[in-house]
Protein backbone atom coordinates (compact mmCIF):
# COMPACT_ATOMS: atom_id res chain seq x y z
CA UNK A 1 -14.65 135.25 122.74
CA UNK A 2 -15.44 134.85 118.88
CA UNK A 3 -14.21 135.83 115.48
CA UNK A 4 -15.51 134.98 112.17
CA UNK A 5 -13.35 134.01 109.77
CA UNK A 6 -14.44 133.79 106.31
CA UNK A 7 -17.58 131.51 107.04
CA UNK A 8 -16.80 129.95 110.17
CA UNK A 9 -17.41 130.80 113.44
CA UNK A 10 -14.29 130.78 115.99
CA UNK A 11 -15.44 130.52 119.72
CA UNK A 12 -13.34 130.33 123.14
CA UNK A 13 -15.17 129.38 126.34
CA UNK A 14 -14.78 127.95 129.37
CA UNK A 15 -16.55 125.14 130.25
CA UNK A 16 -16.66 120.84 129.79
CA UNK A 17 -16.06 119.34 126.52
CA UNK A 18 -18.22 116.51 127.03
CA UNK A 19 -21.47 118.47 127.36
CA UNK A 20 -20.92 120.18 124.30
CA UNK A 21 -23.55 120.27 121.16
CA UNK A 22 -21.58 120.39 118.51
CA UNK A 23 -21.35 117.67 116.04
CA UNK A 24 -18.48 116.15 117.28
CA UNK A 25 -16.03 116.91 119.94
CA UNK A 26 -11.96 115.99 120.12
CA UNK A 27 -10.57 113.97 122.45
CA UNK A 28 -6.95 114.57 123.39
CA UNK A 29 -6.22 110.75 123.36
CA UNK A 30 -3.09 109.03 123.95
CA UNK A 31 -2.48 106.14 121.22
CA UNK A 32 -3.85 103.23 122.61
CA UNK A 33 -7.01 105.01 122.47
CA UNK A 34 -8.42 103.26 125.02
CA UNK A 35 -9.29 105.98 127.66
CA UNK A 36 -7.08 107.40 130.26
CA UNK A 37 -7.05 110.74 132.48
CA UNK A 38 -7.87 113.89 131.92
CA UNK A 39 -9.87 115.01 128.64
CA UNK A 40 -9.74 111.41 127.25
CA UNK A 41 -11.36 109.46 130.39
CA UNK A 42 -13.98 112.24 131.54
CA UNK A 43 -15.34 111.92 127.16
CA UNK A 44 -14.54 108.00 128.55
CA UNK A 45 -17.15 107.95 131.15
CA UNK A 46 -19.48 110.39 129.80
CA UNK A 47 -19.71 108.70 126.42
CA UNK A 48 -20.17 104.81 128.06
CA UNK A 49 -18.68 101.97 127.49
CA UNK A 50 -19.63 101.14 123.96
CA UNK A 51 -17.03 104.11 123.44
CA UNK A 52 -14.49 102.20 124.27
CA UNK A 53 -15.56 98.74 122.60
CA UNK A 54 -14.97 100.69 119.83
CA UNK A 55 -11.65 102.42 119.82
CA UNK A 56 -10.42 98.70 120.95
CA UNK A 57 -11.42 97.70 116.62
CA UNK A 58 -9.25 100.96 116.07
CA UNK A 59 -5.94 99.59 116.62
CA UNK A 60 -4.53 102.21 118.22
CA UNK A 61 -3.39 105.58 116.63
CA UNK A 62 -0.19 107.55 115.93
CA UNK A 63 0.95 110.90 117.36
CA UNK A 64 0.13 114.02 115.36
CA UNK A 65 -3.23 111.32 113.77
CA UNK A 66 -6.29 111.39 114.51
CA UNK A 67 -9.47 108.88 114.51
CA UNK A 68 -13.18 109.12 114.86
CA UNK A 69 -15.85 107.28 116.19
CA UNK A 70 -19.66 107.46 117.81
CA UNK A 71 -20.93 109.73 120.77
CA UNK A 72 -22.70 106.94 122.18
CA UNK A 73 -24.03 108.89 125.19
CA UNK A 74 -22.55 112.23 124.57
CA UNK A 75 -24.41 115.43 123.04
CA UNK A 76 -22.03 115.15 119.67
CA UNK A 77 -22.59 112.40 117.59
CA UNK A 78 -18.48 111.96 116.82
CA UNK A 79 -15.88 111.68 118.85
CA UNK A 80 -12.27 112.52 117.40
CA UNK A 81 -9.54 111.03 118.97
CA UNK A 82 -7.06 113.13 118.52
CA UNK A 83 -3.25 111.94 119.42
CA UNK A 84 -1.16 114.61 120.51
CA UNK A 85 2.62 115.11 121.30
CA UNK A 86 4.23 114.70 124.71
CA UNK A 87 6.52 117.48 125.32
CA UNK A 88 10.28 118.10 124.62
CA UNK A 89 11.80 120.87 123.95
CA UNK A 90 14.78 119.77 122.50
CA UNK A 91 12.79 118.21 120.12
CA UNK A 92 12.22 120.07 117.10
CA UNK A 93 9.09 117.45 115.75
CA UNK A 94 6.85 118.65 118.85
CA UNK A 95 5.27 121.62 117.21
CA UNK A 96 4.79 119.49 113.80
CA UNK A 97 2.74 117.19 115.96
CA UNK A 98 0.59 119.32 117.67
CA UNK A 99 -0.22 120.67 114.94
CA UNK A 100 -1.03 117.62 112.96
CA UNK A 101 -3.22 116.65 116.07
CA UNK A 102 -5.59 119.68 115.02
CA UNK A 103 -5.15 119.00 111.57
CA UNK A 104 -5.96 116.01 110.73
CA UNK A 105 -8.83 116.24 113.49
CA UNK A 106 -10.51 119.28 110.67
CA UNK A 107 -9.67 116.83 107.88
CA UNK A 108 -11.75 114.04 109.21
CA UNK A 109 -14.63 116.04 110.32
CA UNK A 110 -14.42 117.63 106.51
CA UNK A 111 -14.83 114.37 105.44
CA UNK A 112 -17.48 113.31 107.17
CA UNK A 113 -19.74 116.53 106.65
CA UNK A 114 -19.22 117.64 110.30
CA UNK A 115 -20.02 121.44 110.12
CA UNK A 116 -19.56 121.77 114.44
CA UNK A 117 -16.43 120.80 116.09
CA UNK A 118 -15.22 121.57 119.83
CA UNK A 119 -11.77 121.13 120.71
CA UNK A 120 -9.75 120.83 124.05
CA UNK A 121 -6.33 122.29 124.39
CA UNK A 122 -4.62 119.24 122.80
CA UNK A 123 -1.09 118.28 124.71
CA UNK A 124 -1.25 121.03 127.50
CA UNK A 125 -2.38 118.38 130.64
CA UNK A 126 -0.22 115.28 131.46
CA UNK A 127 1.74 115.85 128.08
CA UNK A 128 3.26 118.58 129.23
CA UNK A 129 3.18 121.09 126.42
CA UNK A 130 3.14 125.04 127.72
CA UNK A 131 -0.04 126.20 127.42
CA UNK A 132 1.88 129.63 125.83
CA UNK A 133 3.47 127.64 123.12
CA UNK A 134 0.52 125.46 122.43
CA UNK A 135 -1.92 127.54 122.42
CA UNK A 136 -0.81 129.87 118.89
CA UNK A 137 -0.28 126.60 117.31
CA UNK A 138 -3.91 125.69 117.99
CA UNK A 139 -5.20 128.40 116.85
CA UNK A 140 -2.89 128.83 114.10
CA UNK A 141 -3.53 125.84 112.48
CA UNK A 142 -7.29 126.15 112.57
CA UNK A 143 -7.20 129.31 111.33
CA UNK A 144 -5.47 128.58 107.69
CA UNK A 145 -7.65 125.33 107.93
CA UNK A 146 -10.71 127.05 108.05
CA UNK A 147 -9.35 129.82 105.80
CA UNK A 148 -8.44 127.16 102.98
CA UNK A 149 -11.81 124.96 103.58
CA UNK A 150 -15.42 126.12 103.93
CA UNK A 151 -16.37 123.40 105.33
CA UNK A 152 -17.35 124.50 109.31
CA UNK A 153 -19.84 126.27 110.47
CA UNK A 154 -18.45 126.65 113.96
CA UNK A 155 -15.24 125.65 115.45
CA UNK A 156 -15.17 125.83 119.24
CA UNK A 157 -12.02 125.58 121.64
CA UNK A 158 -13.42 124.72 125.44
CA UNK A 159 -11.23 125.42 127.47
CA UNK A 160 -10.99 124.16 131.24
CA UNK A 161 -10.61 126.65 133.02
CA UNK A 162 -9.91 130.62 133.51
CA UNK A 163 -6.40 130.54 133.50
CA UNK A 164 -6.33 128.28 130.00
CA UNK A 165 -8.87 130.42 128.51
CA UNK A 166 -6.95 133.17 129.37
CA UNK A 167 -4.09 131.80 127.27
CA UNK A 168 -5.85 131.39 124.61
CA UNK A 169 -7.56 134.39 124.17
CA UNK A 170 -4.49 136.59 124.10
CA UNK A 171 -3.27 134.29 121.50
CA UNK A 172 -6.00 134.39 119.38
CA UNK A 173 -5.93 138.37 119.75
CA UNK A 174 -2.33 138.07 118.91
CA UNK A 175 -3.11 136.01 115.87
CA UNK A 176 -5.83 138.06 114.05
CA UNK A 177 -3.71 140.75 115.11
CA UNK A 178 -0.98 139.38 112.33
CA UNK A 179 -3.48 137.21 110.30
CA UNK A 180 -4.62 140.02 108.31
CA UNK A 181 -7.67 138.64 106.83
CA UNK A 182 -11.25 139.36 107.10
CA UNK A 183 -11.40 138.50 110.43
CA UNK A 184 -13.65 140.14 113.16
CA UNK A 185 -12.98 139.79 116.98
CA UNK A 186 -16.49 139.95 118.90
């Protein structure tokens, strides 16, 4: 699934983030950053170990932050470790968080000229979060990112599988739906 919005490209698919060829790709991270299951040790493996020498000279990283690094071996040439929330519902910073997560993950890429980005569904594995509340906070927050800044080319989400893509699709139907911008669903 794709829309354009203003001049970036919004994609959904299914598939593995680590064998992606965008520019950089996000790791949901956890804030040690030093690998763990999941999203953040299959980019882990697939990147090498140099990937981790690294994030151990990063000092860690704070929920709702974010931090970049090489690709080593992966097809992106940045990695952003991006630390999302772990779930509670009674716990009215969650949203905030996630959505800083995505956030600051666009600001950083901005800053370093990234025009490609793929993302995973941030928060929605071990952490917990409901795929149906994450998922329009995702999408939200890229969306008025990438309607403030022209500064991608392409944002992808890749999603793991049919059931998450699923998810995310309806709420990004849902979302252009109400955005009322200039828009386009392919």
């Amino acid at each position: 699934m794709r829309a354009q919005i203003k001049t970036t490209q919004l994609e959904l698919l299914q598939g593995d983030i680590t064998r992606q060829d965008t520019a950089a790709i996000v790791n949901a991270a956890n804030s040690s950053l030093l690998g763990g299951g999941g999203v953040d040790g299959a980019i882990h493996r697939a990147a090498g170990p140099e990937l981790l020498a690294e994030t151990r000279q990063l000092g860690g990283c704070a929920t709702g932050d974010a931090r970049i690094t090489k690709g080593y071996r992966l097809r992106a040439q940045y990695v952003i470790h991006a630390v999302g929330p772990i779930y509670q519902s009674d716990d009215p910073n969650v949203p905030q968080l996630l959505a800083s997560a995505y956030r600051r993950s666009l600001e950083l890429a901005r800053e370093h000229g990234i025009r490609s980005i793929a993302f995973p569904s941030i928060s929605t594995g071990a952490y917990g979060y409901p795929l149906e509340e994450a998922a329009p906070i995702a999408l939200g927050t890229v969306c008025d990112f990438i309607s403030q800044f022209a500064a991608f080319d392409l944002v992808r989400f890749v999603l793991f599988n049919e059931s998450i893509y699923s998810v995310y699709a309806d709420a990004l139907r849902k979302l252009l739906h109400e955005y009322k911008t200039s828009a386009t669903l392919e």
